[in-house]
C-alpha atoms as a PDB file:
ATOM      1  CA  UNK A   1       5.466 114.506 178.784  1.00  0.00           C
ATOM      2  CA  UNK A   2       5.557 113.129 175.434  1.00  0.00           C
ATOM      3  CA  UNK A   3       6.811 115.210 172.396  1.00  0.00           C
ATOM      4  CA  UNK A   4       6.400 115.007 168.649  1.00  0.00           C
ATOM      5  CA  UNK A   5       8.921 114.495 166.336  1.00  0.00           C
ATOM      6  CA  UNK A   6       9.174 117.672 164.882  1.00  0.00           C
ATOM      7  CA  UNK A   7       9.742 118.858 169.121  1.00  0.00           C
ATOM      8  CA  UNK A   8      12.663 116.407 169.612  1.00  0.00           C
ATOM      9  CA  UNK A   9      15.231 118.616 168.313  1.00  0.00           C
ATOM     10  CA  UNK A  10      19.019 118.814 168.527  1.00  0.00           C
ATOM     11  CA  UNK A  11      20.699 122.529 168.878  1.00  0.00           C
ATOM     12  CA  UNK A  12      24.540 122.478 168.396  1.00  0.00           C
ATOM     13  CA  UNK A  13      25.794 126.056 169.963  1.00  0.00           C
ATOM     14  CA  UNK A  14      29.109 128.052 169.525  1.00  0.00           C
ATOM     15  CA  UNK A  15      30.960 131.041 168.830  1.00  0.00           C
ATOM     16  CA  UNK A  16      34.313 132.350 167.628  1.00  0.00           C
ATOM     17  CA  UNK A  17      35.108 133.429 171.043  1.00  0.00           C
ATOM     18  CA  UNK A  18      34.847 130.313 172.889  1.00  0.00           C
ATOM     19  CA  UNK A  19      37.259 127.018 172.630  1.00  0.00           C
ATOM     20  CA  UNK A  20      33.403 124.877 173.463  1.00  0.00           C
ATOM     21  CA  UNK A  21      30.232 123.994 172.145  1.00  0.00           C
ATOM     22  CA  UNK A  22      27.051 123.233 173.204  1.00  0.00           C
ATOM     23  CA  UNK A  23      24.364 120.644 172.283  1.00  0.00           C
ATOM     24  CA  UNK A  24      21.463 119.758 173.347  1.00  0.00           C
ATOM     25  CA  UNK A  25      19.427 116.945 172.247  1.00  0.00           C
ATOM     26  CA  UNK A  26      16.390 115.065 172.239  1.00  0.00           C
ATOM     27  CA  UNK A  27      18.322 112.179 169.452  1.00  0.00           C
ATOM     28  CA  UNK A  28      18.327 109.235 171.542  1.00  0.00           C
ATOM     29  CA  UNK A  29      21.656 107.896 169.260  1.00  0.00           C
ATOM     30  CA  UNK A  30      23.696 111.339 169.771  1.00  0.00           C
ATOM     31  CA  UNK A  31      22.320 110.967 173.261  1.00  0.00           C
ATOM     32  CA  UNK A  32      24.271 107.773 174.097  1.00  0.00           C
ATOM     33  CA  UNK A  33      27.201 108.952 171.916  1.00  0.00           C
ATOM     34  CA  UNK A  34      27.685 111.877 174.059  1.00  0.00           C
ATOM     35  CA  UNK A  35      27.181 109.828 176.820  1.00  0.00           C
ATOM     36  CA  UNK A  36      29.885 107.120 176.019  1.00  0.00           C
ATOM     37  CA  UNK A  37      32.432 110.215 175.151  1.00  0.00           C
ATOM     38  CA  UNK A  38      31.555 112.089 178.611  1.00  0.00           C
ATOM     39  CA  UNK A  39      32.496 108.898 180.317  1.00  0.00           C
ATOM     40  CA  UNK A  40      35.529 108.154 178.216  1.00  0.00           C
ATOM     41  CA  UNK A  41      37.322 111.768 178.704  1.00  0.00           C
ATOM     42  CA  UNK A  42      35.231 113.717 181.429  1.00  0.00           C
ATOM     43  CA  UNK A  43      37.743 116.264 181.384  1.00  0.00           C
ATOM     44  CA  UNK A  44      37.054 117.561 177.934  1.00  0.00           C
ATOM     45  CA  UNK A  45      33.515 116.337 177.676  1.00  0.00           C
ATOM     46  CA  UNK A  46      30.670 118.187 180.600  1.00  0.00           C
ATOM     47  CA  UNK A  47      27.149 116.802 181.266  1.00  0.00           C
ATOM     48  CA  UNK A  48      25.432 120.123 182.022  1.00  0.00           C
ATOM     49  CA  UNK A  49      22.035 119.627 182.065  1.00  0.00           C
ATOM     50  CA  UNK A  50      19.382 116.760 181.971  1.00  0.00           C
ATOM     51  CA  UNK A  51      16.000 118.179 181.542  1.00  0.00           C
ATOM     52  CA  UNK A  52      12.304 117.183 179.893  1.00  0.00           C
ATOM     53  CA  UNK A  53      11.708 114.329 182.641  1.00  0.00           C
ATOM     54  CA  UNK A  54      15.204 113.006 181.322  1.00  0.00           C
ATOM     55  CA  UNK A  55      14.089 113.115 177.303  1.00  0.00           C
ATOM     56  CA  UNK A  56      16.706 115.872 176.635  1.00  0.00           C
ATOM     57  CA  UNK A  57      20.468 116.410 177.686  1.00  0.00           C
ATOM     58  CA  UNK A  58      22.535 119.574 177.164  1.00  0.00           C
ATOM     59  CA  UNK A  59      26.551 118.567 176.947  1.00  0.00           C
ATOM     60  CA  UNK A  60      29.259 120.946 176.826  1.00  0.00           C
ATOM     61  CA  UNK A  61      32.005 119.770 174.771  1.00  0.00           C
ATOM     62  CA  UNK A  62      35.309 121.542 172.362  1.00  0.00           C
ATOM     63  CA  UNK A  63      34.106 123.178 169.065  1.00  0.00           C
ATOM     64  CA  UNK A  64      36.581 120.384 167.304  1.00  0.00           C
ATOM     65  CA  UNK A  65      34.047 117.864 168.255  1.00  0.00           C
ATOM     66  CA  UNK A  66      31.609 119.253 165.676  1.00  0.00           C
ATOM     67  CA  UNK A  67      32.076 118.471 162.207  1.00  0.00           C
ATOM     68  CA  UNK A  68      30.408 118.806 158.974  1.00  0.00           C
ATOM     69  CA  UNK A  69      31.348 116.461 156.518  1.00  0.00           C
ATOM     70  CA  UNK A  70      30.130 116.215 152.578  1.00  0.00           C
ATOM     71  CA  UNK A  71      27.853 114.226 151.169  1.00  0.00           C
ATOM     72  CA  UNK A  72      29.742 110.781 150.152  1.00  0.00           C
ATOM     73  CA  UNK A  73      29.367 109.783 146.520  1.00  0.00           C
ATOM     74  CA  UNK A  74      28.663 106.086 145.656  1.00  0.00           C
ATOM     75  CA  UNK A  75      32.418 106.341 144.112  1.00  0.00           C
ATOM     76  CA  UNK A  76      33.915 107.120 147.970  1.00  0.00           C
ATOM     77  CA  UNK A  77      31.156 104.598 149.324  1.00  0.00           C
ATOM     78  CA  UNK A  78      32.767 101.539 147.244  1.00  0.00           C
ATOM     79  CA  UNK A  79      36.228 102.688 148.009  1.00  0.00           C
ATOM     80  CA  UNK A  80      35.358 102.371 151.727  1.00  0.00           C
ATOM     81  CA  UNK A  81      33.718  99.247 151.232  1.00  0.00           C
ATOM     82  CA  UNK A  82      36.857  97.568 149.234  1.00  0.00           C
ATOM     83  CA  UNK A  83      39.367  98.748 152.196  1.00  0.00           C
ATOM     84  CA  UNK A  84      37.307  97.332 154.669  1.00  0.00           C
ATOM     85  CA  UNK A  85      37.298  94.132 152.737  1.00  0.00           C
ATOM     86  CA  UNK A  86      40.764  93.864 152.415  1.00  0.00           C
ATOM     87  CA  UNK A  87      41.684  94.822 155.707  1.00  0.00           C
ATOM     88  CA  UNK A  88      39.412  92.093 156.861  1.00  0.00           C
ATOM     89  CA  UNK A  89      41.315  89.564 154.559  1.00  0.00           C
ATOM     90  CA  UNK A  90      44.760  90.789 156.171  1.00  0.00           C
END
């Protein structure tokens, strides 16, 4: 089955109770991500369900995974950008 854009959504889950989060996805990119950190500590990091014909995964993973960061200002963008330079010049 083929879904629209506005279908494909991603659903990050948790409480204040529990030490893990949940989130499921249709985002091909997060999809992979998860993927690549599942493999990498499979301990910490649960597949838990694959469903859609395969178009959307559900991953259980620690709340400290989640983050919300601010928006960056051109200012912190060309400070990034500089450090990068001169830690390729190094």
């Amino acid at each position: 089955m083929k879904y629209r854009r506005q279908e494909r959504e991603t659903v990050i889950l948790y409480n204040e109770a529990e030490e893990n989060a949940t989130v499921c996805t249709f985002n091909r990119k997060l999809k992979k991500k998860l993927e690549k950190m599942a493999a990498r500590y499979p301990d910490r990091i649960l597949l838990k369900e694959i469903s859609a014909g395969g178009n959307c995964v559900t991953y259980i993973l620690p709340k400290s995974c989640v983050t919300i960061y601010p928006p960056h200002t051109d200012e912190w963008k060309d400070t990034m950008r500089k450090r990068a330079t001169s830690a390729e010049e190094e």
